[in-house]
PDB file of N, CA and C in Angstrom:
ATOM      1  N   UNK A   1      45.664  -1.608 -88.933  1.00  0.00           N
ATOM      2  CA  UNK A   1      45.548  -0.213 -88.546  1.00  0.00           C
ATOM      3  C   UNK A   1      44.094   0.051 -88.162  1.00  0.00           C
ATOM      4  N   UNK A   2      44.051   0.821 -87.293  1.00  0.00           N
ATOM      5  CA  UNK A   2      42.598   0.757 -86.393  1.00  0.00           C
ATOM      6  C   UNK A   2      42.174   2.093 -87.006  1.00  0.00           C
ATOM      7  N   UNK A   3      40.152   1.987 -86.973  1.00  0.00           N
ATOM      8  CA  UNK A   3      39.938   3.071 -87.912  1.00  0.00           C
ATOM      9  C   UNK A   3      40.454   4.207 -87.701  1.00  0.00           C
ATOM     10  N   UNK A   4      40.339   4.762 -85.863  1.00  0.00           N
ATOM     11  CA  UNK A   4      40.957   5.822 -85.401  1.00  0.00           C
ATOM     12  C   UNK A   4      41.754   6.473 -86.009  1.00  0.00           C
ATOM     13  N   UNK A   5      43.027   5.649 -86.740  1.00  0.00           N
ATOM     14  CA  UNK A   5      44.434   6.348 -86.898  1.00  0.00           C
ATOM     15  C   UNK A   5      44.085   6.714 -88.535  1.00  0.00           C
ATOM     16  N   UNK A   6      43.406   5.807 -89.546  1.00  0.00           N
ATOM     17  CA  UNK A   6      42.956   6.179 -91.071  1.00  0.00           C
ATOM     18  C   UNK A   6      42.140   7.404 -90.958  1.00  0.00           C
ATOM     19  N   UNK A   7      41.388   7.248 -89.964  1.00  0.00           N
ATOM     20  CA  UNK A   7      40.954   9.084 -90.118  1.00  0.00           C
ATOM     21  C   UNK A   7      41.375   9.911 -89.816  1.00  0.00           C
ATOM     22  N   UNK A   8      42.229   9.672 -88.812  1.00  0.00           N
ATOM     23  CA  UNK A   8      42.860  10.926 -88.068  1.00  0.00           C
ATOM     24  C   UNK A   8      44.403  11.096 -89.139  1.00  0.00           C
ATOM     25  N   UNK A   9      44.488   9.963 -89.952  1.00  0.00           N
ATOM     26  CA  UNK A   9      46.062  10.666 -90.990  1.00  0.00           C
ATOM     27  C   UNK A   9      44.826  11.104 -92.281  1.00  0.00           C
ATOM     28  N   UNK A  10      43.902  10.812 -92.618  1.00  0.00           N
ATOM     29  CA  UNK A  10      43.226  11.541 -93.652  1.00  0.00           C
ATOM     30  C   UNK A  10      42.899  12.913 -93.484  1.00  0.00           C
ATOM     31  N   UNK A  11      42.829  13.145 -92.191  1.00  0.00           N
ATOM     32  CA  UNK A  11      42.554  14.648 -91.368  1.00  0.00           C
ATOM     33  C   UNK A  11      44.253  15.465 -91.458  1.00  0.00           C
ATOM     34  N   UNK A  12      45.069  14.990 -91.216  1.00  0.00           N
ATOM     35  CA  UNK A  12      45.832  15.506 -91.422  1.00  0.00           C
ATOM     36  C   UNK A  12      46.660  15.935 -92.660  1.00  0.00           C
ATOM     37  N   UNK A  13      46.293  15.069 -93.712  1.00  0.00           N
ATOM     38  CA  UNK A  13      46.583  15.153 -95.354  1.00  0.00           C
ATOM     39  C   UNK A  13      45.654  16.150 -95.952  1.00  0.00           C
ATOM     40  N   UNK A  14      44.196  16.495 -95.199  1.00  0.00           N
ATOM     41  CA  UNK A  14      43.686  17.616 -95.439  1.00  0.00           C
ATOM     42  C   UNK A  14      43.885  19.062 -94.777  1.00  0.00           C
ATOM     43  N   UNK A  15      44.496  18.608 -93.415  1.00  0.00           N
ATOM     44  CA  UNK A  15      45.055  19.806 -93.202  1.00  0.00           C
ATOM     45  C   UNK A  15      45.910  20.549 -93.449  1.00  0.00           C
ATOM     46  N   UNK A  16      46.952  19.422 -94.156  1.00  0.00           N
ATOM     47  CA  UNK A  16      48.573  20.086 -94.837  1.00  0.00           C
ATOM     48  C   UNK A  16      48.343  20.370 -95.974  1.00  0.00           C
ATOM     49  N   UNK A  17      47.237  19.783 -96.779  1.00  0.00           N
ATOM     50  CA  UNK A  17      46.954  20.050 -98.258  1.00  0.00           C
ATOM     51  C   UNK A  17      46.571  21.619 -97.766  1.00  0.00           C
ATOM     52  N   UNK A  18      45.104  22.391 -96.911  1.00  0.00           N
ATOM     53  CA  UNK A  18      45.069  23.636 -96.699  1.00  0.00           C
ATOM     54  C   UNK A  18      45.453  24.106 -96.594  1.00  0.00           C
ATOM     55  N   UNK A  19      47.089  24.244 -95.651  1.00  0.00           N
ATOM     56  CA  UNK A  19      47.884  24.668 -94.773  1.00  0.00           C
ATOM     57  C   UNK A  19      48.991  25.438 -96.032  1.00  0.00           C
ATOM     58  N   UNK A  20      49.140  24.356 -96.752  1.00  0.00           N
ATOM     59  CA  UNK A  20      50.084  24.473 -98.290  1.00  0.00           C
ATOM     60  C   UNK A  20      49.207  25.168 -98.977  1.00  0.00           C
ATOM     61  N   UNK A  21      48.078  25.348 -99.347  1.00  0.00           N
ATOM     62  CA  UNK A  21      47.103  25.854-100.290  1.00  0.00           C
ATOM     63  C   UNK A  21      47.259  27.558 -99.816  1.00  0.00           C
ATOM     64  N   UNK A  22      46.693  27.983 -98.376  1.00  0.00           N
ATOM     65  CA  UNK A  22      47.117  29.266 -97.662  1.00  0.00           C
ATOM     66  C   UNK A  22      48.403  29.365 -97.928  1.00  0.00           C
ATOM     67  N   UNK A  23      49.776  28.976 -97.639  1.00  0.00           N
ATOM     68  CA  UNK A  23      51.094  29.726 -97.962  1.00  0.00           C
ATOM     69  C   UNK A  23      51.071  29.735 -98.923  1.00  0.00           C
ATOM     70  N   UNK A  24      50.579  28.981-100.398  1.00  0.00           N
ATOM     71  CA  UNK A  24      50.157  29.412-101.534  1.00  0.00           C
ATOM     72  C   UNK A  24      50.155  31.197-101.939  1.00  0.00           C
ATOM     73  N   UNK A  25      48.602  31.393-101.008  1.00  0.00           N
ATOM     74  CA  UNK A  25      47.764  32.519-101.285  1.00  0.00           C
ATOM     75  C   UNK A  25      48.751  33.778-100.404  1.00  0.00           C
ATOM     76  N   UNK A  26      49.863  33.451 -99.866  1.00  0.00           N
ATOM     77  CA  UNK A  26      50.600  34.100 -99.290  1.00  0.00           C
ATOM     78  C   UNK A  26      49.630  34.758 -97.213  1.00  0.00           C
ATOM     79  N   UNK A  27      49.055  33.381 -97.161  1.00  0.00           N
ATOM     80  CA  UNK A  27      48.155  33.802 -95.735  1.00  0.00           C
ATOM     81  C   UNK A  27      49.625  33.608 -94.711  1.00  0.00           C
ATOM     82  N   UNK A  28      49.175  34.726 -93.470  1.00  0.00           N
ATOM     83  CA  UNK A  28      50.427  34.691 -92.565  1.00  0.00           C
ATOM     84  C   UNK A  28      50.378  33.470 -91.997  1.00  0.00           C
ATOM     85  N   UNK A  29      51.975  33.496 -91.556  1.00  0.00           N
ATOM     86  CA  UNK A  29      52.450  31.791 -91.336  1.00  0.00           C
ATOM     87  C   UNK A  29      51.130  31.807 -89.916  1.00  0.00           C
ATOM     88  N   UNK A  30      50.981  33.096 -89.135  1.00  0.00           N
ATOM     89  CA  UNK A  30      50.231  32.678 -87.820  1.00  0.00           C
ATOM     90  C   UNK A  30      48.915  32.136 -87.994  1.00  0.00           C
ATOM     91  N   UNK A  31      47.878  32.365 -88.747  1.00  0.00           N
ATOM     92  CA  UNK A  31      46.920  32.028 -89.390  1.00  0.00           C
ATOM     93  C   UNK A  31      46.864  30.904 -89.960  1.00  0.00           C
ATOM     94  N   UNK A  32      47.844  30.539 -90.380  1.00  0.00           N
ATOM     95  CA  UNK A  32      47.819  29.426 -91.000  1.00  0.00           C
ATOM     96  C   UNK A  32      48.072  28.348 -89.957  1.00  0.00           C
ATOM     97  N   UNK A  33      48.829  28.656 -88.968  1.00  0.00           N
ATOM     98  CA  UNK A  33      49.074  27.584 -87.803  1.00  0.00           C
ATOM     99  C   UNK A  33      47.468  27.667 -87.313  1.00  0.00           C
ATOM    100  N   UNK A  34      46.665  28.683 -86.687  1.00  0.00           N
ATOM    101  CA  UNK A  34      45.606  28.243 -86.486  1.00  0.00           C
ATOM    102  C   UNK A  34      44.252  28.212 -87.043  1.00  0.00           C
ATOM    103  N   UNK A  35      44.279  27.928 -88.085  1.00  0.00           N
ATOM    104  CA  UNK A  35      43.600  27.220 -89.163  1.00  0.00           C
ATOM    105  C   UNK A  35      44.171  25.331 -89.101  1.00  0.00           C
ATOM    106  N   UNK A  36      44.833  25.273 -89.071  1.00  0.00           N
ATOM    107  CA  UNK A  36      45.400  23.864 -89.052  1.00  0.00           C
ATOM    108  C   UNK A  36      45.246  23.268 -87.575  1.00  0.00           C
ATOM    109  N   UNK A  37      45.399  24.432 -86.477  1.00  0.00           N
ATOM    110  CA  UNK A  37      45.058  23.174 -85.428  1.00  0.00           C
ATOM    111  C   UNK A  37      43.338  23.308 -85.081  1.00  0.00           C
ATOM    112  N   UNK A  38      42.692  24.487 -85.850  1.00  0.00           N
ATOM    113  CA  UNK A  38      41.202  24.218 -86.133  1.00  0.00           C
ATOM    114  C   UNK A  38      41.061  22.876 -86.620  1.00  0.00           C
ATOM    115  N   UNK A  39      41.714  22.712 -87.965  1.00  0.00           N
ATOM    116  CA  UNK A  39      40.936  21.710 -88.454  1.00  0.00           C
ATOM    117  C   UNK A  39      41.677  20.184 -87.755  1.00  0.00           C
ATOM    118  N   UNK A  40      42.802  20.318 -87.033  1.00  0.00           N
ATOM    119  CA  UNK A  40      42.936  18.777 -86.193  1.00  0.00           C
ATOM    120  C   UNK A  40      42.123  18.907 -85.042  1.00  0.00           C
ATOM    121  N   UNK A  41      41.951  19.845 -84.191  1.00  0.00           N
ATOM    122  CA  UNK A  41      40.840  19.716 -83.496  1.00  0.00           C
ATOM    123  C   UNK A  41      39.590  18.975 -83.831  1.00  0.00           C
ATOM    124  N   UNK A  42      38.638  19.622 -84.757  1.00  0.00           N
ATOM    125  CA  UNK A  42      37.514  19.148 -84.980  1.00  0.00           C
ATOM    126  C   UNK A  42      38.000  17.995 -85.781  1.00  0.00           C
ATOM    127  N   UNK A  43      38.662  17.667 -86.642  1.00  0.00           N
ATOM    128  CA  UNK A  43      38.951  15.885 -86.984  1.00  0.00           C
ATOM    129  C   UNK A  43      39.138  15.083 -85.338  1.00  0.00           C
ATOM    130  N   UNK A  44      40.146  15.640 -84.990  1.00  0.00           N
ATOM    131  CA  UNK A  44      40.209  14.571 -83.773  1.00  0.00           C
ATOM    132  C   UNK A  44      38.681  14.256 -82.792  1.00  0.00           C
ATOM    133  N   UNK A  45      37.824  15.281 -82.621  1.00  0.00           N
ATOM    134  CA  UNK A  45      36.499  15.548 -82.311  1.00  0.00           C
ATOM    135  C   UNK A  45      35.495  14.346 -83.000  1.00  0.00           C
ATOM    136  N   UNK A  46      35.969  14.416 -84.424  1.00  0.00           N
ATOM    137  CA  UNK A  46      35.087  13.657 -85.480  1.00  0.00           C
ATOM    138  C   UNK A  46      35.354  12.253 -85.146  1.00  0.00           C
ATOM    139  N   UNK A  47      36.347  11.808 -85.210  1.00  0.00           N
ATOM    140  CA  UNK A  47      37.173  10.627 -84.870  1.00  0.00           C
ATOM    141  C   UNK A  47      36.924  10.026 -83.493  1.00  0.00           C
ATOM    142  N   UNK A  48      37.061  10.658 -82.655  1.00  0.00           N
ATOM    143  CA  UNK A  48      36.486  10.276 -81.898  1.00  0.00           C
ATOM    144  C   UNK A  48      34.733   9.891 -81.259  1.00  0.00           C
ATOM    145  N   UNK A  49      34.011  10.576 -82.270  1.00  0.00           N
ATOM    146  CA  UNK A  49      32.646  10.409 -82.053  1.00  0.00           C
ATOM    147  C   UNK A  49      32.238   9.668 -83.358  1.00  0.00           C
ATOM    148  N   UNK A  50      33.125   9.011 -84.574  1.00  0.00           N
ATOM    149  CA  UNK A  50      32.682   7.815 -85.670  1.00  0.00           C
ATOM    150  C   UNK A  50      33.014   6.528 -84.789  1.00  0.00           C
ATOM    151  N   UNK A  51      34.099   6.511 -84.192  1.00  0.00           N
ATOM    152  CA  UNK A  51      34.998   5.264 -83.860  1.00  0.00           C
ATOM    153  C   UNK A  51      34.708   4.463 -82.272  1.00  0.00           C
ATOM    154  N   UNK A  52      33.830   5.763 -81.415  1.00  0.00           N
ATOM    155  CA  UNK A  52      33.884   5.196 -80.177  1.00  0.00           C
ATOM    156  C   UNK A  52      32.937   4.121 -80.120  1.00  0.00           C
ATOM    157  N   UNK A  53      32.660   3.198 -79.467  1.00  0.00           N
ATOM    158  CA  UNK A  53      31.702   2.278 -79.560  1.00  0.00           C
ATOM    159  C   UNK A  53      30.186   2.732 -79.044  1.00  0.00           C
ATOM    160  N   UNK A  54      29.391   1.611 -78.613  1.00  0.00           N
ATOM    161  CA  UNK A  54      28.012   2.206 -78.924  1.00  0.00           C
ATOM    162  C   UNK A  54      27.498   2.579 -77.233  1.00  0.00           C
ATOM    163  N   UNK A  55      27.322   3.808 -77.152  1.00  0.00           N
ATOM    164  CA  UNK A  55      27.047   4.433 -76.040  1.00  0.00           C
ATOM    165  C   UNK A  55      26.236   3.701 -74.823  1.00  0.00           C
ATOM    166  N   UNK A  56      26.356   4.443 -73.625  1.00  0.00           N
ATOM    167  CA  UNK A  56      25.596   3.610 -72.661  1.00  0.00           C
ATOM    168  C   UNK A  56      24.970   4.678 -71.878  1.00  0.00           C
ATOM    169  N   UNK A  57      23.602   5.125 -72.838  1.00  0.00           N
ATOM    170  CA  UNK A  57      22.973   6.391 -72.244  1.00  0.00           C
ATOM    171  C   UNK A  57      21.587   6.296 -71.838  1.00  0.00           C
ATOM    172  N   UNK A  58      20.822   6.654 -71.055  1.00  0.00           N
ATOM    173  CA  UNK A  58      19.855   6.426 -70.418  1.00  0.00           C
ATOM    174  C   UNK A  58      18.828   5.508 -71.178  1.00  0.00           C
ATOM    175  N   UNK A  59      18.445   4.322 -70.356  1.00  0.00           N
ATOM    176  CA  UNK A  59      17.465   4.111 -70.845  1.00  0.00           C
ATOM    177  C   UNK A  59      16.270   4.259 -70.608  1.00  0.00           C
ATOM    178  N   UNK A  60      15.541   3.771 -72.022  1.00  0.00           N
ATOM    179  CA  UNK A  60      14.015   4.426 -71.840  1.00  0.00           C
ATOM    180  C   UNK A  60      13.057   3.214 -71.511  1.00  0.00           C
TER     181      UNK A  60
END
């Protein structure tokens, strides 16, 4: 399993853990949908900028 996919299902076990934590606290179901694709956004964001390889940016 490539790192990509271990972070991006750890991102998502934290987002359903929140997601469950808010219907908990009785937060509306709509809020709670975007709170959750907040936080897969910026995981997928994250994931993609731990995992990509090593850049090819100007040199000095």
């Amino acid at each position: 399993m490539s790192n990509f996919a271990i972070y991006m299902i750890g991102i998502v076990i934290v987002a359903g853990a929140l997601a469950y934590g808010a219907y908990a606290l009785s937060v509306s179901p709509v809020w709670i949908g975007v709170g959750a694709a907040v936080i897969l956004g910026f995981g997928l964001m994250g994931a993609v900028k731990k995992t990509r390889g090593p850049s090819n940016g100007p040199r000095r």
